[in-house]
Protein backbone atom coordinates (compact mmCIF):
# COMPACT_ATOMS: atom_id res chain seq x y z
CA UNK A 1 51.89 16.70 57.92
CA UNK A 2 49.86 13.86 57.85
CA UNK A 3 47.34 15.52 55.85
CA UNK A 4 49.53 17.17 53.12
CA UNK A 5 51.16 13.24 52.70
CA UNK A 6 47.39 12.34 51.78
CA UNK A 7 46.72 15.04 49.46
CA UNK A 8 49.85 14.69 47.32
CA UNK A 9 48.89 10.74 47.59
CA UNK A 10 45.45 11.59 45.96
CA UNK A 11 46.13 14.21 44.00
CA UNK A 12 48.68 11.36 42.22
CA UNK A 13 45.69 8.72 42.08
CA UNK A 14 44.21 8.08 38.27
CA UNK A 15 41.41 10.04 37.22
CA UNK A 16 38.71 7.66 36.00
CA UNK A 17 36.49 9.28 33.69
CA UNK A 18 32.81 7.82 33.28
CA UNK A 19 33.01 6.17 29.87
CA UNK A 20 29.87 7.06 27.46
CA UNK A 21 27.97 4.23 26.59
CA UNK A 22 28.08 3.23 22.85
CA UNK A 23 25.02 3.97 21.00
CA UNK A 24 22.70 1.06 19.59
CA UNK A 25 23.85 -0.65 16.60
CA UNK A 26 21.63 0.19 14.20
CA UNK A 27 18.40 -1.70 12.98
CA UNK A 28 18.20 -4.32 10.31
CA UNK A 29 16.06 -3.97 7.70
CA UNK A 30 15.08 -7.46 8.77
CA UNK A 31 15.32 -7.29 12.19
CA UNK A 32 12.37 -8.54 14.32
CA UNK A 33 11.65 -5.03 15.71
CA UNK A 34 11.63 -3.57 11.69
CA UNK A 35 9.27 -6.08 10.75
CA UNK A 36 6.89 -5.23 13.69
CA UNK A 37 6.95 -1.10 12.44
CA UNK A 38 6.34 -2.16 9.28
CA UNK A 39 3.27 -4.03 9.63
CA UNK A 40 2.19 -1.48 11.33
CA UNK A 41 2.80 1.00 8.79
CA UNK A 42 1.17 -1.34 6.36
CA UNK A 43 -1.87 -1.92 8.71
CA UNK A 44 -2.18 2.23 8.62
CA UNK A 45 -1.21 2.72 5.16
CA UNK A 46 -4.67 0.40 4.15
CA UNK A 47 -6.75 0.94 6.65
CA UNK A 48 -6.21 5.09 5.07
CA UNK A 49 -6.22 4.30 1.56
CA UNK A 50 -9.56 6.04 0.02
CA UNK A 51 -9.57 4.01 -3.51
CA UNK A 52 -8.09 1.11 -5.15
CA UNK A 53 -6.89 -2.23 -3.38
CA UNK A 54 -4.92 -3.28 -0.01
CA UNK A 55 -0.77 -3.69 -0.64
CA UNK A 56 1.10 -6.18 1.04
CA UNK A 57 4.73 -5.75 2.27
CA UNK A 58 7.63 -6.62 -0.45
CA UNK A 59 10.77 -5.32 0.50
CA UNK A 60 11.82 -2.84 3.65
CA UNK A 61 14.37 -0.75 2.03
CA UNK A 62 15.48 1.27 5.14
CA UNK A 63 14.94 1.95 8.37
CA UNK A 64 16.40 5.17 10.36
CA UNK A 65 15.72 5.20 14.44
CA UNK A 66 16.02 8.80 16.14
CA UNK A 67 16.18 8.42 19.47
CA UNK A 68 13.89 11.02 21.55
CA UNK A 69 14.31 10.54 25.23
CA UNK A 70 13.45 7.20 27.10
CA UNK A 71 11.57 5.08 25.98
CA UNK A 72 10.79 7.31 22.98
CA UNK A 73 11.49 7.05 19.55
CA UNK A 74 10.96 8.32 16.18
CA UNK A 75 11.45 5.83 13.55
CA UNK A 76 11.52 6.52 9.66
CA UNK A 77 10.65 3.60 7.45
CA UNK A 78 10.83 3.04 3.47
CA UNK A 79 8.59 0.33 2.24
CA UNK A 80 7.74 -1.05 -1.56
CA UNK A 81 4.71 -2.76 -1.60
CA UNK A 82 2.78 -4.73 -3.95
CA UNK A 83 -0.78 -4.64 -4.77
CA UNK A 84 -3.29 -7.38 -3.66
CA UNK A 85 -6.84 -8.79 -5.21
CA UNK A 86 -8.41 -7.50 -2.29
CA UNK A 87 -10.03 -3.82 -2.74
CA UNK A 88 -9.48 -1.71 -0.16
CA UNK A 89 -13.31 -2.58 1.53
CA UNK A 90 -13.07 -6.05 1.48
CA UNK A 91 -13.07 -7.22 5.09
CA UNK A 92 -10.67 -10.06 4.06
CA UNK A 93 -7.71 -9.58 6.25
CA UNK A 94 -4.29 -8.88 4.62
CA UNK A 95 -2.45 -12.19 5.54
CA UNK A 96 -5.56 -13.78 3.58
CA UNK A 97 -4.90 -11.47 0.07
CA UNK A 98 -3.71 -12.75 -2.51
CA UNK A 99 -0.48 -10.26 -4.13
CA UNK A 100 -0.67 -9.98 -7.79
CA UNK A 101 1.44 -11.68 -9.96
CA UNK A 102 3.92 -10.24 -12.05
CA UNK A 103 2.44 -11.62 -15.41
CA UNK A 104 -0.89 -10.33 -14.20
CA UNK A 105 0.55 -6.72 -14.12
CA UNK A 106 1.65 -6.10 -11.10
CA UNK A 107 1.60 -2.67 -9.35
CA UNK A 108 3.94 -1.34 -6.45
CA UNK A 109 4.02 1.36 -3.71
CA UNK A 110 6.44 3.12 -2.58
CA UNK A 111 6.21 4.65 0.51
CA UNK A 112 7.80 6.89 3.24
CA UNK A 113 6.42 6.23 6.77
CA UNK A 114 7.16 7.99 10.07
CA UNK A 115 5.88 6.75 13.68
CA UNK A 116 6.54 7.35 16.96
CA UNK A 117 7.61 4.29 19.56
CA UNK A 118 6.43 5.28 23.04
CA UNK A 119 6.69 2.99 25.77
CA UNK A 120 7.20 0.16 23.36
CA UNK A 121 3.79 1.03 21.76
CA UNK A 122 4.39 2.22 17.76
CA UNK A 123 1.60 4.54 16.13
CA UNK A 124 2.14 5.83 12.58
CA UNK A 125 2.32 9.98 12.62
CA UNK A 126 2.10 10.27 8.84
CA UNK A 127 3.14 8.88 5.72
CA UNK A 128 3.52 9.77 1.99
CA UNK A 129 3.07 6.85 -1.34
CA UNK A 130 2.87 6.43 -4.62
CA UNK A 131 2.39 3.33 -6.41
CA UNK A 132 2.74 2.80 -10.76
CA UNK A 133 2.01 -0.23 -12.51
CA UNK A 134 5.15 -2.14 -14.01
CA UNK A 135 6.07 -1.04 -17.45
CA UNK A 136 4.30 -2.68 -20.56
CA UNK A 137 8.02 -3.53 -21.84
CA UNK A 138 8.62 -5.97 -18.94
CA UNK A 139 5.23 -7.38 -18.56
CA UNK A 140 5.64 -8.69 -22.55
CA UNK A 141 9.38 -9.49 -22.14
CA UNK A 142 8.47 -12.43 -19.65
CA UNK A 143 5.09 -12.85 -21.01
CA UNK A 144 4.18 -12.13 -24.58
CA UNK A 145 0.60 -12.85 -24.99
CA UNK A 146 -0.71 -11.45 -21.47
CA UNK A 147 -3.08 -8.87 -21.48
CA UNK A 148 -1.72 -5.23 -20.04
CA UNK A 149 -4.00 -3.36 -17.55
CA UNK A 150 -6.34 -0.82 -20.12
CA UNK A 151 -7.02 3.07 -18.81
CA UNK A 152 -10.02 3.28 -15.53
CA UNK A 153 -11.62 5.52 -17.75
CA UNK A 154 -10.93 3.93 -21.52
CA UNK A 155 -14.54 3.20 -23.66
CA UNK A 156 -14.29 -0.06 -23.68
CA UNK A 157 -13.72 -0.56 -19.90
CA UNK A 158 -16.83 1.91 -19.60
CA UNK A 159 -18.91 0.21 -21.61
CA UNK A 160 -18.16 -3.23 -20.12
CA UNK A 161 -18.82 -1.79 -16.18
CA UNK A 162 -21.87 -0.45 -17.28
CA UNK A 163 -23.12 -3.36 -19.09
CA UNK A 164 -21.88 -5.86 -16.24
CA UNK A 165 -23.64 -3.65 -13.78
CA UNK A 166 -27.17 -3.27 -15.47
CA UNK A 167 -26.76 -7.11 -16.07
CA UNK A 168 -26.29 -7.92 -12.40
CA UNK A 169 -29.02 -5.67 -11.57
CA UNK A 170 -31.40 -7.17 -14.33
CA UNK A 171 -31.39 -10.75 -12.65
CA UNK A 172 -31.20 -10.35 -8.95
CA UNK A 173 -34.07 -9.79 -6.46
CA UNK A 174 -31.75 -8.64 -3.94
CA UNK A 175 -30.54 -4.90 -3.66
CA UNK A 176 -30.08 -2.67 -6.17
CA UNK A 177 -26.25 -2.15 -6.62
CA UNK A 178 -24.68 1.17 -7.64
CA UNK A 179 -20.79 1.69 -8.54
CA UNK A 180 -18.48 3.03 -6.24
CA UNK A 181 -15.13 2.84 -8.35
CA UNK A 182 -13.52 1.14 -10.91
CA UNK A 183 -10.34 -0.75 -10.02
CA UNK A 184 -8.80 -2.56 -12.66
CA UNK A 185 -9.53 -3.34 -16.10
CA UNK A 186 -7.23 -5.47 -18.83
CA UNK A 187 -8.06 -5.65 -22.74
CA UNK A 188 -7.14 -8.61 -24.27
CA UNK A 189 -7.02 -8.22 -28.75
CA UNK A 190 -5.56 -11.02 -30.14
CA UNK A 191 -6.95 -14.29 -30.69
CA UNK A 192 -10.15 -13.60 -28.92
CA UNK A 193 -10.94 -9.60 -28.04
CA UNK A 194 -11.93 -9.77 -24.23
CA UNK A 195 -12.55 -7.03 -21.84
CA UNK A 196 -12.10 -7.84 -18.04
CA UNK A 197 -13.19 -5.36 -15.46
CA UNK A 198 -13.25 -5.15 -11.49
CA UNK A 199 -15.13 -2.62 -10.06
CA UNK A 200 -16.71 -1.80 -6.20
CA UNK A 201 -20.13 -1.33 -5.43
CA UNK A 202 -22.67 -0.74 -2.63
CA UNK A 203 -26.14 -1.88 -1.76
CA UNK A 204 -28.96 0.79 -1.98
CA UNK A 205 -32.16 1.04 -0.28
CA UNK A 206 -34.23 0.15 -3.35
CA UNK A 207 -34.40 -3.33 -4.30
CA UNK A 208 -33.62 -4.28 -8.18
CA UNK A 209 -37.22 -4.60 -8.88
CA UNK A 210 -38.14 -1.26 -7.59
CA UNK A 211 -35.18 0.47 -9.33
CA UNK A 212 -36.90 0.24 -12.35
CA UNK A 213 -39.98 2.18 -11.39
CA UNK A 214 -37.83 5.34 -10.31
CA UNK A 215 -33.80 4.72 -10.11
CA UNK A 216 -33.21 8.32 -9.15
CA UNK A 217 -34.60 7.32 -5.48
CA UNK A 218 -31.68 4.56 -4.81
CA UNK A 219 -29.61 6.19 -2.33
CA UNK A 220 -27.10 3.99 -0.85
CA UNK A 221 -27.41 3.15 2.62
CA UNK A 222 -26.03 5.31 5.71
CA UNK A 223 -23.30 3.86 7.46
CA UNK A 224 -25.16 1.84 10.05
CA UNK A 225 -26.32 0.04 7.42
CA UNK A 226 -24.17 0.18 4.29
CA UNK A 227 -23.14 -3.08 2.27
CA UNK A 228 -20.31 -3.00 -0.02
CA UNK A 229 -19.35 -5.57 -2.53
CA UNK A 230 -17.22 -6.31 -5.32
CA UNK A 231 -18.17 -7.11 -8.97
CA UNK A 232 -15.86 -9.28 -11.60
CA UNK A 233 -16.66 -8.93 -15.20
CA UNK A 234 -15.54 -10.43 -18.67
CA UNK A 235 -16.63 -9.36 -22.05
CA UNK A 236 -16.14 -10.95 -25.26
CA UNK A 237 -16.41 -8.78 -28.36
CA UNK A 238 -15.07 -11.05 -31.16
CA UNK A 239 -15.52 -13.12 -33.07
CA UNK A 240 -18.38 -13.73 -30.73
CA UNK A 241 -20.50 -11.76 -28.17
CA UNK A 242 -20.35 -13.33 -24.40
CA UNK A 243 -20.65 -11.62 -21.05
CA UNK A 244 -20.18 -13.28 -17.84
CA UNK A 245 -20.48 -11.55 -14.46
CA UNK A 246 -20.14 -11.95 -10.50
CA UNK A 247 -20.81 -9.58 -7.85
CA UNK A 248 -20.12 -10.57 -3.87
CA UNK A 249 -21.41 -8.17 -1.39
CA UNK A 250 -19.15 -8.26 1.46
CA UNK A 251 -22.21 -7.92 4.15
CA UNK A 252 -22.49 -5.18 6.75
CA UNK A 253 -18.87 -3.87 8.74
CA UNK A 254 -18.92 -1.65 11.17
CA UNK A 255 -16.71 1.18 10.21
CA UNK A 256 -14.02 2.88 11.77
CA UNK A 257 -14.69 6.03 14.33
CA UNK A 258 -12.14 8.21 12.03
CA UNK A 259 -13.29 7.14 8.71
CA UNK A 260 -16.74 6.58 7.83
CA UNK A 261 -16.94 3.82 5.40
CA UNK A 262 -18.44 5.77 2.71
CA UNK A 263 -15.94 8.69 2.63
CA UNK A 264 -13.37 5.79 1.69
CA UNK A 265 -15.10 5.17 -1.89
CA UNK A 266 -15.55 7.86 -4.71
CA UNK A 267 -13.90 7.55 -8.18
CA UNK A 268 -16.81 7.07 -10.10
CA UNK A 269 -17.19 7.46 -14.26
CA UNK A 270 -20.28 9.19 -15.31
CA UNK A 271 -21.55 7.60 -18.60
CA UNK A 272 -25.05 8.32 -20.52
CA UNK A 273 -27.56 5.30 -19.35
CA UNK A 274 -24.64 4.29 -16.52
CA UNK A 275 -25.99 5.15 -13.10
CA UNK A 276 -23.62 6.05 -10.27
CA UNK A 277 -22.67 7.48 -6.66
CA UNK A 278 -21.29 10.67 -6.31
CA UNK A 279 -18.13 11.24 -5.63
CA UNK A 280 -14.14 12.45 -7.28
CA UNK A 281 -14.61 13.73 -10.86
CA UNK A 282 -13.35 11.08 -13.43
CA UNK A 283 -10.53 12.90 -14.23
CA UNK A 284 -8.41 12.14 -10.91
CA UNK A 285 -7.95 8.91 -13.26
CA UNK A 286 -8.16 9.61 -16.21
CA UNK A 287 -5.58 8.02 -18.51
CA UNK A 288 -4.33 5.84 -15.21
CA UNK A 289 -4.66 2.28 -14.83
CA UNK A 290 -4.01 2.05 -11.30
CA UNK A 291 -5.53 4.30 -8.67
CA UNK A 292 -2.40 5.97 -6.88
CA UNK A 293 -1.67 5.67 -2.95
CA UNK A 294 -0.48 9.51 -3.76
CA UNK A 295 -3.98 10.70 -3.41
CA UNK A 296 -4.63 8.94 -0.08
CA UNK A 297 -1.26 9.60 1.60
CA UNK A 298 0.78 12.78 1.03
CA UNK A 299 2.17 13.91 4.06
CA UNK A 300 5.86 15.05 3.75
CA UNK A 301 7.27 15.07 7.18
CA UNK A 302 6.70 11.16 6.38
CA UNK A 303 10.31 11.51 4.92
CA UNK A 304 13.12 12.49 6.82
CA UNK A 305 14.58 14.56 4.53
CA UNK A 306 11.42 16.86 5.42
CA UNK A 307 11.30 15.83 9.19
CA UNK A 308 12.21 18.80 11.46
CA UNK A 309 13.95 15.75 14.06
CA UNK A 310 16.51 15.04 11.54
CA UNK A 311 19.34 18.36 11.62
CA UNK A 312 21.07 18.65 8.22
CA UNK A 313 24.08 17.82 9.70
CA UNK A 314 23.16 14.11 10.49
CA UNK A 315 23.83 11.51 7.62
CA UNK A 316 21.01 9.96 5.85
CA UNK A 317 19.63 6.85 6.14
CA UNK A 318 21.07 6.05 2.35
CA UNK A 319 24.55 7.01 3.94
CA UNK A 320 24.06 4.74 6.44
CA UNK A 321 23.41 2.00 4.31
CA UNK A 322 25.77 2.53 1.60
CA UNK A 323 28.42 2.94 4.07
CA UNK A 324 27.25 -0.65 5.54
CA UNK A 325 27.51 -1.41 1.64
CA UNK A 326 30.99 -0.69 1.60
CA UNK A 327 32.49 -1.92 4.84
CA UNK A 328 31.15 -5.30 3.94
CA UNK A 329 33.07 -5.04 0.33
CA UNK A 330 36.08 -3.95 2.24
CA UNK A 331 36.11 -6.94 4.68
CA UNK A 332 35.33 -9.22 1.02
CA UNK A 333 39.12 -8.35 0.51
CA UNK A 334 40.13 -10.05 3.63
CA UNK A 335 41.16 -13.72 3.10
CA UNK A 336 38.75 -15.25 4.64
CA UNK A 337 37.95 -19.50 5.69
CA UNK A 338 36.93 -21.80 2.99
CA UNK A 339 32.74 -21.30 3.52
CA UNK A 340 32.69 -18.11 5.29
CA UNK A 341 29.69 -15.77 4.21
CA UNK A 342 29.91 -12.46 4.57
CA UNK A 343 27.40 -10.86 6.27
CA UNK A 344 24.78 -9.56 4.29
CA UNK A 345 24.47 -5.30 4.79
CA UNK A 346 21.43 -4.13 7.19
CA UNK A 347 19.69 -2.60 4.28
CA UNK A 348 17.58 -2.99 1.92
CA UNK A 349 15.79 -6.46 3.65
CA UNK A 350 15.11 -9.83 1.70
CA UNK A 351 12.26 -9.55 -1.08
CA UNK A 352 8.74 -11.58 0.12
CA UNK A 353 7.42 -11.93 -3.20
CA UNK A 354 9.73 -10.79 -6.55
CA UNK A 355 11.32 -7.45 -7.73
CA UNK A 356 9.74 -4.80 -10.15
């Protein structure tokens, strides 16, 4: 009897069901632990790029976390970047660059970035850019007189590189140099005409003085030995003829197990009397003033509108956002304290340097 008056007297007892614990509010696009993937995704996206010059970080415009199991995570990141003076060789670290302004024509990257956080450890798995200079329209709006960047391959760019080059090489007694790309070039016309060029280049075994004897035996130098540099160059056309010119070789770097310093360069412009490396035919550039991040990183599953971990069924990171966009206009409508400030929505993050 005893025992049925106990059985009754639990079966009567609450039922406590284990309560789920809530997910993880989702990241910040300024959070602390955004910031750290993307640096990292920066650090990979230069330390990849084949041509052109390093980006620095402008804006994180979302971040998406998919969790895989513990202490594993798959984490989505879009970045716009901004270009930097430093070309993509110079050993000048990134915090050191200088970005470009916008009256100096500024170019940005875009870019789609997927790694992996294991064990608190983040490694990029792949990633897909592109970068475009600003328009012409808004460079002139803000500053009318300020020379636009002029096509890589346009004459009088050409002309100037070559001249710059052969120039260089005419008055040192140190290596002969040979081009390795062309990265920017500007033509100023009005009041003085005034072609400004930066280009790459790369030591050679020959020195300038035995270049002249027999050019066509300058190879540049393996990698255990190779010296890059980088060459600024102005020339003045009218009313008066001036050029002025200054290469810096960077020295010798040791380079990188997984990419061999001199698979990194390789745009060059074959011109009659111009001597060059081998490498990408001119026309991956031709009629572009900026070398795109497209041809160094195209890897779709670096979106996760292409990523196999992200089922159709799950919002997207722009729903995400948006619908942070609108629950923060929704509690606007709320009277709130004299001096209260909304919070600001977890997506896109503050702007380091200025918006193109």
């Amino acid at each position: 009897m005893k025992a049925l008056v106990a059985l009754i007297l639990l079966v009567q007892l609450p039922i406590h069901k284990a309560v789920p614990a809530a997910p993880p509010a989702p990241l910040g696009c300024d959070d602390p632990e955004s910031e750290a993937a993307a640096e990292v995704a920066v650090s990979y996206i230069n330390g990849r790029s084949h041509h052109g010059y390093k980006f620095a970080l402008n804006r994180i415009e979302n971040i998406r976390v998919l969790p895989q199991g513990p202490n594993n995570d798959i984490v989505f990141l879009e970045l716009d970047l901004l270009e930097t003076t430093c070309h993509i060789l110079s050993p000048t670290p990134l915090a050191n660059c200088t970005v470009r302004s916008f009256t100096q024509h500024a170019v940005e990257g875009d870019c789609d970035v997927k790694l992996q956080k294991l064990d608190g450890k983040l490694s990029v798995l792949a990633s897909k850019c592109h970068s475009h200079a600003d328009s012409s329209e808004d460079v002139l709006r803000l500053c009318p007189d300020c020379p636009l960047l002029a096509s890589l391959n346009n004459t009088e760019v050409l002309t100037t590189v070559t001249a710059a080059l052969n120039d260089h090489n005419s008055k040192t007694a140190d290596a002969y140099l040979k081009l390795l790309e062309i990265g920017r070039a500007k033509i100023q016309y009005h009041p003085v005409h005034i072609v400004s060029v930066e280009f790459a280049v790369a030591a050679t075994n020959c020195s300038a003085e035995e270049a002249k004897a027999n050019v066509e035996a300058c190879q540049l130098l393996p990698d255990n030995q190779s010296n890059f540099g980088f060459c600024t160059a102005t020339m003045v056309t009218h009313p008066s003829q001036d050029l002025r010119v200054d290469c810096q070789l960077y020295g010798h770097q040791v380079p990188t197990p997984d990419i061999p310093f001199l698979s990194r360069p390789g745009v060059t412009y074959s011109q009659r009397g111009q001597d060059t490396s081998a490498g990408l035919v001119p026309g991956v550039v031709q009629g572009f003033t900026n070398h795109n991040l497209r041809l160094s990183h195209n890897n779709p599953v670096a979106s996760e509108s292409s990523s196999s971990e992200f089922p159709t069924s799950m919002l997207s990171a722009k729903s995400v956002a948006k619908r942070a966009v609108t629950k923060v206009a929704q509690h606007d409508k709320v009277p709130r304290p004299v001096g209260f400030v909304p919070p600001p929505p977890p997506c896109p993050g503050k702007i380091r340097h200025f918006k193109i």
